[in-house]
C-alpha atoms as a PDB file:
ATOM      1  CA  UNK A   1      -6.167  10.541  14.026  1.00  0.00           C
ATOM      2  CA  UNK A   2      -7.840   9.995  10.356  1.00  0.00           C
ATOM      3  CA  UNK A   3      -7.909   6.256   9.698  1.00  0.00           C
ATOM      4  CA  UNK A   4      -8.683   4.984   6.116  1.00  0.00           C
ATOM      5  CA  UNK A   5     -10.312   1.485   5.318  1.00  0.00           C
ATOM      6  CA  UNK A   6     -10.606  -0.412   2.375  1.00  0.00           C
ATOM      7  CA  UNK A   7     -13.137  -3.215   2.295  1.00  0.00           C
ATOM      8  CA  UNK A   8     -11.576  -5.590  -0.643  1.00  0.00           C
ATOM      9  CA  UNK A   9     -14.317  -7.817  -0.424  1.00  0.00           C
ATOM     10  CA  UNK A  10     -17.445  -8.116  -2.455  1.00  0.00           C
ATOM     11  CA  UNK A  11     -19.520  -9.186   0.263  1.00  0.00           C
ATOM     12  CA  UNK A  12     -20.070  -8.379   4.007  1.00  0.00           C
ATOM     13  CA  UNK A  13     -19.085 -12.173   5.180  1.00  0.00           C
ATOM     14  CA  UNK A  14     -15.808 -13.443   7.002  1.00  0.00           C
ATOM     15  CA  UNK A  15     -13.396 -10.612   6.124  1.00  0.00           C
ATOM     16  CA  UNK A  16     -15.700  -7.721   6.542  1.00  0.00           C
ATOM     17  CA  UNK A  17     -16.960  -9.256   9.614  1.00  0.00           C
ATOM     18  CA  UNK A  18     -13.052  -9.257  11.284  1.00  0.00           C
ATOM     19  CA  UNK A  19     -12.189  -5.611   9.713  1.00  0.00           C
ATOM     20  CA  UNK A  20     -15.583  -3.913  11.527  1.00  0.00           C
ATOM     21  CA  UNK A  21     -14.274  -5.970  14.985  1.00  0.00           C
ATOM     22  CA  UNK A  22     -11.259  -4.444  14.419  1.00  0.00           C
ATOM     23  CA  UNK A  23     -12.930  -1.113  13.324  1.00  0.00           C
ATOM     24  CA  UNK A  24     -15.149  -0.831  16.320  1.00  0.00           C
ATOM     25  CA  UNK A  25     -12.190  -1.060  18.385  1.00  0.00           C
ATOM     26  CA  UNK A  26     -10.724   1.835  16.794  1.00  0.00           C
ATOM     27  CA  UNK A  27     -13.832   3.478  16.876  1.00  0.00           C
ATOM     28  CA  UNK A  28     -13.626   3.545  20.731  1.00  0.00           C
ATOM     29  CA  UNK A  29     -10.766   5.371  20.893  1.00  0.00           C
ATOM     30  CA  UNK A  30     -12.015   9.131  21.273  1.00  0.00           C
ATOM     31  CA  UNK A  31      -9.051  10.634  18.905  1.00  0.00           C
ATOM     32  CA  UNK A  32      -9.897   8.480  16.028  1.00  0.00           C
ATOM     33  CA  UNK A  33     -11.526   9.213  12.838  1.00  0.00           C
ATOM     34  CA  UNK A  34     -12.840   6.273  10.715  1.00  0.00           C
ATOM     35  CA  UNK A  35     -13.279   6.677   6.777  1.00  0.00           C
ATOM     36  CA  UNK A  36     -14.672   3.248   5.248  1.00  0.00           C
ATOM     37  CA  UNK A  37     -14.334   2.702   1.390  1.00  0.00           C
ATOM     38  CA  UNK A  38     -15.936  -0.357   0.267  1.00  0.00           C
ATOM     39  CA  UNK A  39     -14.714  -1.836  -3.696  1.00  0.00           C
ATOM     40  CA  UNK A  40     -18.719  -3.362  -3.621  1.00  0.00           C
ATOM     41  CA  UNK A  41     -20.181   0.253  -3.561  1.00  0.00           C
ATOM     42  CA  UNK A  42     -17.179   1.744  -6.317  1.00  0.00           C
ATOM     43  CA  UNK A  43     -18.785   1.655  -9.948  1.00  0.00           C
ATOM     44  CA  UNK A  44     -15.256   1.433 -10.645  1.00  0.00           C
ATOM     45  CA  UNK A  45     -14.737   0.137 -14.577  1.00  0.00           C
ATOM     46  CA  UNK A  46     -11.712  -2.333 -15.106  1.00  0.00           C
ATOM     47  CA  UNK A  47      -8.377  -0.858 -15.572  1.00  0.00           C
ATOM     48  CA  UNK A  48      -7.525  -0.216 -19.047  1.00  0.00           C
ATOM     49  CA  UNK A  49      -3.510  -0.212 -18.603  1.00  0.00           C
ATOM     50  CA  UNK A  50      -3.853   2.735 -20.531  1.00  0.00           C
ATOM     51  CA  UNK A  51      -1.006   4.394 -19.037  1.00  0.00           C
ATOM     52  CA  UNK A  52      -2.195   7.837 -18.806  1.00  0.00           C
ATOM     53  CA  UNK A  53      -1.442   7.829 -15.334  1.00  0.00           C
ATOM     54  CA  UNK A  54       2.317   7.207 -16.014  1.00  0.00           C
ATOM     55  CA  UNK A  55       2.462   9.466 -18.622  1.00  0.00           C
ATOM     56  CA  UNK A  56       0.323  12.583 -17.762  1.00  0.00           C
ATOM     57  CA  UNK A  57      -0.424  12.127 -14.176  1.00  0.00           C
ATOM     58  CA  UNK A  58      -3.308  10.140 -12.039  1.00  0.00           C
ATOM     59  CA  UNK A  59      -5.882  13.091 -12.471  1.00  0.00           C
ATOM     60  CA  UNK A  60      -5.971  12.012 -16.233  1.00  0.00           C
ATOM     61  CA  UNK A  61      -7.197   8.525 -15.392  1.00  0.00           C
ATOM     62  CA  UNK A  62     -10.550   7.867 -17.568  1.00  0.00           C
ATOM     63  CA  UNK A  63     -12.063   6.603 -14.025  1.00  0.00           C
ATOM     64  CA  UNK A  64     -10.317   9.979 -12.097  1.00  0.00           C
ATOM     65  CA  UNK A  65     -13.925  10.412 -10.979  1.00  0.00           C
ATOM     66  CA  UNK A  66     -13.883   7.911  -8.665  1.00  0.00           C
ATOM     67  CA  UNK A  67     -10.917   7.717  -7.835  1.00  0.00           C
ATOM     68  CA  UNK A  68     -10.040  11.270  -6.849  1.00  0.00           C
ATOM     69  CA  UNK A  69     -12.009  10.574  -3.852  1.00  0.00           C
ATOM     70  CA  UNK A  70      -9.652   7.732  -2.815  1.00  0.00           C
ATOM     71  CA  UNK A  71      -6.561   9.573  -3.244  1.00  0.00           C
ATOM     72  CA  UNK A  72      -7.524  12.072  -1.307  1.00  0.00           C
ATOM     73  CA  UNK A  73      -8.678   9.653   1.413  1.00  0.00           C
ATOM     74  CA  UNK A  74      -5.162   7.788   1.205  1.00  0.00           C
ATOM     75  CA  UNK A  75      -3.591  11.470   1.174  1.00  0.00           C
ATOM     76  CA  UNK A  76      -5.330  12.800   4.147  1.00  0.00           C
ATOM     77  CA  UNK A  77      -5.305   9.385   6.545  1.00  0.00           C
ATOM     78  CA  UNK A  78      -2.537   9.046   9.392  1.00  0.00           C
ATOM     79  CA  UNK A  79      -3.675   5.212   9.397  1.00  0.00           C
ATOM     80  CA  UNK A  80      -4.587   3.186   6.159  1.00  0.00           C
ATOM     81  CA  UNK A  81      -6.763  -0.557   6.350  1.00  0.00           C
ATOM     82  CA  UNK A  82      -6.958  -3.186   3.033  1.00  0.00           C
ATOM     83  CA  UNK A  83      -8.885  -5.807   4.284  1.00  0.00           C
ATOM     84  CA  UNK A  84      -8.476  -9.178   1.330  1.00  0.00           C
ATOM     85  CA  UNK A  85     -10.281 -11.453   0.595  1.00  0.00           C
ATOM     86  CA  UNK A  86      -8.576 -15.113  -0.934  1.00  0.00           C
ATOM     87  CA  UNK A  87      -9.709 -16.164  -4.323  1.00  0.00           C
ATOM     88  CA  UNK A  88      -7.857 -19.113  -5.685  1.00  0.00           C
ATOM     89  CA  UNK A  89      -4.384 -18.106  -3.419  1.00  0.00           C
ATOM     90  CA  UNK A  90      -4.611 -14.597  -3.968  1.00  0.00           C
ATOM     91  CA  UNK A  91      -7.054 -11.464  -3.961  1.00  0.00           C
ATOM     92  CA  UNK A  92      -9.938 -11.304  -5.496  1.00  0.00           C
ATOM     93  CA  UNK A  93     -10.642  -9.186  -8.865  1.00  0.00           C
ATOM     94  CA  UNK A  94     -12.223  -6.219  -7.404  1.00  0.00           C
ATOM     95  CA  UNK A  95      -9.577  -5.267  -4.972  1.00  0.00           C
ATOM     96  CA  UNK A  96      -6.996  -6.113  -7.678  1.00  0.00           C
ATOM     97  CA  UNK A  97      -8.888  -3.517 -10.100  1.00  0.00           C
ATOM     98  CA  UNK A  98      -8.644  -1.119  -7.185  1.00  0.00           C
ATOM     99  CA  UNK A  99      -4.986  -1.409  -6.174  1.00  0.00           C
ATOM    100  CA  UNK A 100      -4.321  -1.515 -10.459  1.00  0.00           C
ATOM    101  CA  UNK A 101      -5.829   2.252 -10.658  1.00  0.00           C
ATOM    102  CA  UNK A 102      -3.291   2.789  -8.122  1.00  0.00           C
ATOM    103  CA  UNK A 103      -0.218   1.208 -10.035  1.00  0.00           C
ATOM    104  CA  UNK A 104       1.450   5.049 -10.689  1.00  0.00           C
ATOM    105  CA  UNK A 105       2.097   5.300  -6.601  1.00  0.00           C
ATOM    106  CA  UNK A 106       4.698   2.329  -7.310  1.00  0.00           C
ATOM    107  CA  UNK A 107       6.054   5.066 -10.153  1.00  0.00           C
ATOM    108  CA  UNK A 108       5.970   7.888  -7.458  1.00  0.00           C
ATOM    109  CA  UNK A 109       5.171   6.667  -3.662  1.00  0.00           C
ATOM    110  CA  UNK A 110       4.460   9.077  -1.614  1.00  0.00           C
ATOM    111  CA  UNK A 111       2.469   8.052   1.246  1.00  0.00           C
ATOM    112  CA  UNK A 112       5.537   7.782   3.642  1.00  0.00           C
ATOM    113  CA  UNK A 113       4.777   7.857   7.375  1.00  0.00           C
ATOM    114  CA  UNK A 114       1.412   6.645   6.971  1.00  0.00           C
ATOM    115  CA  UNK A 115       0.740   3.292   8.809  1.00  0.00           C
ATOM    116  CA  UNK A 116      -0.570   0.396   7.437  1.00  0.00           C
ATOM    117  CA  UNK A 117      -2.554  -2.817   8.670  1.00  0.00           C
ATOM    118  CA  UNK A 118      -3.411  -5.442   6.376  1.00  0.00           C
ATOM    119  CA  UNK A 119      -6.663  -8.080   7.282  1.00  0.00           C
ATOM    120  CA  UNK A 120      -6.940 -10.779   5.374  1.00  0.00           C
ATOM    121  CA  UNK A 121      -9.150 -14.688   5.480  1.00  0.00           C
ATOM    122  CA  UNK A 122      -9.742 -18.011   3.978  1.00  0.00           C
ATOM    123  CA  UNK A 123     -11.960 -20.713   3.817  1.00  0.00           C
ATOM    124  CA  UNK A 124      -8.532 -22.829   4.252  1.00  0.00           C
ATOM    125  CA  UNK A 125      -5.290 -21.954   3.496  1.00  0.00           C
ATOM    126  CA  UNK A 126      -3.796 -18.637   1.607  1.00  0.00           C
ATOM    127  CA  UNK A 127      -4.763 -15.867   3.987  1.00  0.00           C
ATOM    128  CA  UNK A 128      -0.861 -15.620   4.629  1.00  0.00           C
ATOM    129  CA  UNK A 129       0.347 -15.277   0.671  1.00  0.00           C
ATOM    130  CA  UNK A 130      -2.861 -12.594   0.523  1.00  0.00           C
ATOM    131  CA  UNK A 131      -1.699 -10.538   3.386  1.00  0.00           C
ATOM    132  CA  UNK A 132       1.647 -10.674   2.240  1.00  0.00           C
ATOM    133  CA  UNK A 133       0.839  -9.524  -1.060  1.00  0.00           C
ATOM    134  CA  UNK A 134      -0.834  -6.317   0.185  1.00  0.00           C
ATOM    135  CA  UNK A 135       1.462  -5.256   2.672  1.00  0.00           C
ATOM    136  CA  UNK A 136       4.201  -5.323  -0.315  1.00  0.00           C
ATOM    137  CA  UNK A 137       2.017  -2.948  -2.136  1.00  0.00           C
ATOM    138  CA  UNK A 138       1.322  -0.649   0.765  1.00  0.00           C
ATOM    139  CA  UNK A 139       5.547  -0.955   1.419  1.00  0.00           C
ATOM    140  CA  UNK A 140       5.889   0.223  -2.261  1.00  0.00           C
ATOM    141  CA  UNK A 141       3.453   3.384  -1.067  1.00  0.00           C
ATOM    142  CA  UNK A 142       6.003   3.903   1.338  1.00  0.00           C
ATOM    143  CA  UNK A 143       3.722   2.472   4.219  1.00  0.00           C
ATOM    144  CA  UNK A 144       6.328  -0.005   5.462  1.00  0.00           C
ATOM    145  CA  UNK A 145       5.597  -2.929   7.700  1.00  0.00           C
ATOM    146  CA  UNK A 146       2.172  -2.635   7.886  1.00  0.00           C
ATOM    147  CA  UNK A 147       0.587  -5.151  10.377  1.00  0.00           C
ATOM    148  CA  UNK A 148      -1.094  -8.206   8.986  1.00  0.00           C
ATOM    149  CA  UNK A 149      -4.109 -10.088  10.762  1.00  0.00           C
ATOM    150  CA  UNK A 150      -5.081 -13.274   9.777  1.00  0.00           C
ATOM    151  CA  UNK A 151      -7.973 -15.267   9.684  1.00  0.00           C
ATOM    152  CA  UNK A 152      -9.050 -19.589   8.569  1.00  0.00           C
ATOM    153  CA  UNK A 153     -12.498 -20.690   8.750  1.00  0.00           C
ATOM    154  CA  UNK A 154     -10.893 -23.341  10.811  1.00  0.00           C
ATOM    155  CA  UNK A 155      -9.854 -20.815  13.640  1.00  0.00           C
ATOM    156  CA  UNK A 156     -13.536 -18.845  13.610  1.00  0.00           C
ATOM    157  CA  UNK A 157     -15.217 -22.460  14.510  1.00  0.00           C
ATOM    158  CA  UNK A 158     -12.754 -24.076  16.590  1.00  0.00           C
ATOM    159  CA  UNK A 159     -10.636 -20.868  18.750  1.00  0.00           C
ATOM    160  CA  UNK A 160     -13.070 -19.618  21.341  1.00  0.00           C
ATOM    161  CA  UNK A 161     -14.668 -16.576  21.411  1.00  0.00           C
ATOM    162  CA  UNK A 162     -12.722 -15.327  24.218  1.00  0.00           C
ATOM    163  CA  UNK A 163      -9.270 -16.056  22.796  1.00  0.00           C
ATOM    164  CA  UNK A 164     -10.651 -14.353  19.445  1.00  0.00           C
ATOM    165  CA  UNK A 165     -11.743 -11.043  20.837  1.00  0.00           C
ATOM    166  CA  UNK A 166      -8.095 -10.916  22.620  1.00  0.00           C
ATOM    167  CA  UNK A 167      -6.400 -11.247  19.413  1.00  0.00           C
ATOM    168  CA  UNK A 168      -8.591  -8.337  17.662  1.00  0.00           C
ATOM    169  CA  UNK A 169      -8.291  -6.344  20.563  1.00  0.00           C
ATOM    170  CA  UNK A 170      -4.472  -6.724  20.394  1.00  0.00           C
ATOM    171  CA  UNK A 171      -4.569  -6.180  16.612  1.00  0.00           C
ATOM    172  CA  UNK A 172      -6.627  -2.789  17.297  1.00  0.00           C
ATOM    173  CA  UNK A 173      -4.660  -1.308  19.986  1.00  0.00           C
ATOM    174  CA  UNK A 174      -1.287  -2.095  18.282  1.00  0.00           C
ATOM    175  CA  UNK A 175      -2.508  -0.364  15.746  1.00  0.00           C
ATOM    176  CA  UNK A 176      -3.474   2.680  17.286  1.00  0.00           C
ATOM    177  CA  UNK A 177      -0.438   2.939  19.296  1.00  0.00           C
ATOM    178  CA  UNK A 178       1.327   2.822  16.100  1.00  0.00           C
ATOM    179  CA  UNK A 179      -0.514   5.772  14.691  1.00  0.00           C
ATOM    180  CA  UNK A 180       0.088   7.301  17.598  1.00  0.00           C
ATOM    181  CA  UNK A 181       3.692   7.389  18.408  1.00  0.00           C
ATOM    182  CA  UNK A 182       4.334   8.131  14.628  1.00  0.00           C
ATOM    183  CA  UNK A 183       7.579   6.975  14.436  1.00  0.00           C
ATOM    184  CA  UNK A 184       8.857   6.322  11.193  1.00  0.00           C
ATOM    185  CA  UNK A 185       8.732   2.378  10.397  1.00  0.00           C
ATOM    186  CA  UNK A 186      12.218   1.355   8.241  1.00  0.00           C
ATOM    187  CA  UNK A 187      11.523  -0.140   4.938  1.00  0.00           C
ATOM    188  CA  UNK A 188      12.498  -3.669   3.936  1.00  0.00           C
ATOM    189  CA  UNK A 189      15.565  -4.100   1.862  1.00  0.00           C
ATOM    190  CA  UNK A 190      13.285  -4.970  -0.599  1.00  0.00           C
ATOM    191  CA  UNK A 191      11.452  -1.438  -0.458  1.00  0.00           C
ATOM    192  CA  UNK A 192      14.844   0.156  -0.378  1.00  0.00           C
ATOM    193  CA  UNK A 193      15.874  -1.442  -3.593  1.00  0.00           C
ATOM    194  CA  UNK A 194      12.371  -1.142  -5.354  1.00  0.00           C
ATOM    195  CA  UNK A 195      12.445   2.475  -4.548  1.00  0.00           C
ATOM    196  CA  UNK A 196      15.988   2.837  -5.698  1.00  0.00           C
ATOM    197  CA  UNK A 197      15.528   1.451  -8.748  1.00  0.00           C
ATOM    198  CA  UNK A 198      12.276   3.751  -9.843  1.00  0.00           C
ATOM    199  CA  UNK A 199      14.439   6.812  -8.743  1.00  0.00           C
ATOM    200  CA  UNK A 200      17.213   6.239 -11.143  1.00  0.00           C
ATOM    201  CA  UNK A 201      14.827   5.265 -13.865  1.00  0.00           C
ATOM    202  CA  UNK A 202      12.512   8.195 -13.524  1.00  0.00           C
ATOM    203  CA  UNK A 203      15.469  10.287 -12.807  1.00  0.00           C
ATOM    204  CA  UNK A 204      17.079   9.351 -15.974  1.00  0.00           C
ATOM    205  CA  UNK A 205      13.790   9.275 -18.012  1.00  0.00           C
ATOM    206  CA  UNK A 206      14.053   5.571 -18.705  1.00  0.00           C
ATOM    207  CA  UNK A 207      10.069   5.087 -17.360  1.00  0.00           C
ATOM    208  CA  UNK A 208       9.472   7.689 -20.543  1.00  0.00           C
ATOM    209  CA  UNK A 209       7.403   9.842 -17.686  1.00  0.00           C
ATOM    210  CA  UNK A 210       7.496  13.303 -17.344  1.00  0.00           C
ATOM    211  CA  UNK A 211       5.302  13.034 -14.440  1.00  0.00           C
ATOM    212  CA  UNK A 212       7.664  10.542 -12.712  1.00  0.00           C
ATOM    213  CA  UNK A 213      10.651  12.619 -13.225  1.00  0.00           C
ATOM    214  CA  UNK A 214       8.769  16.089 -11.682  1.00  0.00           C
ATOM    215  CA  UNK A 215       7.482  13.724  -8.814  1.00  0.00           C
ATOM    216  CA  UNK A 216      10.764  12.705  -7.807  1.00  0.00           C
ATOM    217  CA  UNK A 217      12.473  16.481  -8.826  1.00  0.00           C
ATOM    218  CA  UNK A 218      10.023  18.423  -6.299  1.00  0.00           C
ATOM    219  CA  UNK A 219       9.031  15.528  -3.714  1.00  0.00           C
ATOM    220  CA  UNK A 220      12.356  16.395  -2.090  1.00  0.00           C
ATOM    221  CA  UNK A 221      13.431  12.551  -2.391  1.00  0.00           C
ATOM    222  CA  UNK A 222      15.755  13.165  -5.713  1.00  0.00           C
ATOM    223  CA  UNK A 223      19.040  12.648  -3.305  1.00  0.00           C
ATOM    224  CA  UNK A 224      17.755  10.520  -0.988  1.00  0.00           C
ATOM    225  CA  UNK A 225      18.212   7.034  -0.933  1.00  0.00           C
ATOM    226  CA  UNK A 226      14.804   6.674   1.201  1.00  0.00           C
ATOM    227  CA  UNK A 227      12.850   9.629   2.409  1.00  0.00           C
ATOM    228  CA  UNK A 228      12.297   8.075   5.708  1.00  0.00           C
ATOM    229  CA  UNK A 229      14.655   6.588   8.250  1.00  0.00           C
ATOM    230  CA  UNK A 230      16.215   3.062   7.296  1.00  0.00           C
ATOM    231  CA  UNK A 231      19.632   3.092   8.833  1.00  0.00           C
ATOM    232  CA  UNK A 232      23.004   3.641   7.479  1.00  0.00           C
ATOM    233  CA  UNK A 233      23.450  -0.075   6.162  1.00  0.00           C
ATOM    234  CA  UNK A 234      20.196   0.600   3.791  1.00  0.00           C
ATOM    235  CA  UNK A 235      21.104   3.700   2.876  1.00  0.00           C
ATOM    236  CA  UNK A 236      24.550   2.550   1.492  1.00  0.00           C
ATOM    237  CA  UNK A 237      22.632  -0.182  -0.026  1.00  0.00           C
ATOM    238  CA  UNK A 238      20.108   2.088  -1.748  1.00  0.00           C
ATOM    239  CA  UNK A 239      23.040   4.109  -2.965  1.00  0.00           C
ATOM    240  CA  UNK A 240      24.307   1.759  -4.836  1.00  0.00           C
ATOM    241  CA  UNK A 241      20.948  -0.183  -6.371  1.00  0.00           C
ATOM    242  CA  UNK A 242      20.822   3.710  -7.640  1.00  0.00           C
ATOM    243  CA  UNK A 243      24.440   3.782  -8.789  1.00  0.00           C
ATOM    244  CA  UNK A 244      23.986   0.267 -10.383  1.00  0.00           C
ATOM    245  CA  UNK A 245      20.445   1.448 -12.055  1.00  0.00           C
ATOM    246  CA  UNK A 246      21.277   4.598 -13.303  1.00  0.00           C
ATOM    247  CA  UNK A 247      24.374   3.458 -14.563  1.00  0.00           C
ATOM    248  CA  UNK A 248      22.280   1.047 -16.781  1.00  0.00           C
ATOM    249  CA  UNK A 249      19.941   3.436 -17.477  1.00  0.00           C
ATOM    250  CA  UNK A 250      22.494   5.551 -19.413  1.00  0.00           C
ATOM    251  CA  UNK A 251      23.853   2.631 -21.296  1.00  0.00           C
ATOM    252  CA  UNK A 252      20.499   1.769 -22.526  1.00  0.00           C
ATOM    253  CA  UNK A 253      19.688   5.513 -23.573  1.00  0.00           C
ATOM    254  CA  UNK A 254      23.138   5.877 -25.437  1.00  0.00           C
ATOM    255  CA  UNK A 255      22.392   2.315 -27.407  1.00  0.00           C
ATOM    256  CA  UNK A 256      18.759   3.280 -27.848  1.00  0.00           C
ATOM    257  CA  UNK A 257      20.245   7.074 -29.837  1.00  0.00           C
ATOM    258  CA  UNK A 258      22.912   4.700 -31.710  1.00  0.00           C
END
């Protein structure tokens, strides 16, 4: 079992100090396989929203250098780890930077079946809106309900030890058993309807990506309202945030040609 993690922080302090607790749990286990990533080593420039990766595909990134490396880490883990830091009620920059290189997997997910786990701490308050945060992007991956773990300044000085360790060692283990059962997770309706909507718009060329449109042609998911179980409720739902999209989609094209 090949688990990725991604150290958002800039430091080794309170977050990095949970994630390897929870990483040297994992690293017990005899099956698993830890990759670490850490945004302080990556000399990873700012993201210039230049859109090549929307338009001709990832691998035409100006920073692909770096970040082929990552892809292929995200590509070949059963398990993936973002670990946040909280900056003013939200992640800090260099994550951000990190998860912007990645903005085309919103344009063409494809990490379904992968499971996620999200670690995230404060000096106060926030950790919750961080966590949050990243386990929407990971759901827009098509890593749905990842698991979040939490952590306040407040709860490192006044929890004790003991009832500390018990919480990372559930974290961990829930985690692994995860991985390991690899059953499918059901997306949010959220997910559904976020993943709907790109589908008809790629589908019908509205994103203006070529790339998009192959992704979603020869991924398989074209006719599928989610390429992973969700139910039959969802999947009548995503049928019709499709119908509804695409519909639009036309309109627009036809007024756009007028």
């Amino acid at each position: 079992m090949k688990i990725l993690v991604i150290h958002g922080s800039m430091r080794k302090g309170n977050t990095y100090a949970l994630t390897k607790k929870i990483i040297d749990r994992l690293s017990a286990k005899p099956d698993v396989d830890i990759t670490e990533i850490s945004v302080s080593e990556l000399d990873l420039p700012f993201c210039q929203s230049c859109h090549l990766c929307f338009e001709r595909g990832e691998e035409h990134c100006p920073h692909y250098g770096v970040m082929k490396n990552i892809e292929s880490a995200l590509i070949d883990s059963d398990g993936i780890i973002v670990s946040g830091t909280t900056y003013i009620w939200s992640i800090n920059a260099a994550l951000k930077n990190l998860l912007d290189h990645l903005a085309y997997l919103f344009h063409r997910p494809s990490l379904f079946g992968k499971k996620g786990m999200v670690i995230a701490t404060s000096a106060g308050v926030g950790e919750k809106g961080v966590a949050k945060y990243l386990k929407t992007v990971l759901g827009q991956w098509g890593i749905n309900g990842a698991l979040l773990a939490t952590q306040t300044a407040k709860e490192r000085e006044m929890v004790s030890p003991v009832r500390q360790a018990l919480k990372i060692d559930s974290a961990a283990e829930q985690f692994y058993h995860l991985i390991k059962r690899g059953k499918p997770t059901p997306p949010s309706i959220k997910a559904i309807a976020v993943h709907n909507a790109f589908r008809a718009m790629s589908l019908g060329a509205y994103t203006g990506s070529e790339r998009d449109t192959q992704h979603w042609q020869q991924s398989g998911y074209k006719d599928k309202a989610y390429p992973v179980k969700a139910g039959a409720l969802k999947y009548m739902f995503g049928s019709l945030v499709y119908g509804v999209v695409n519909l639009s989609v036309k309109v627009i094209e036809r007024s756009l040609k007028k």
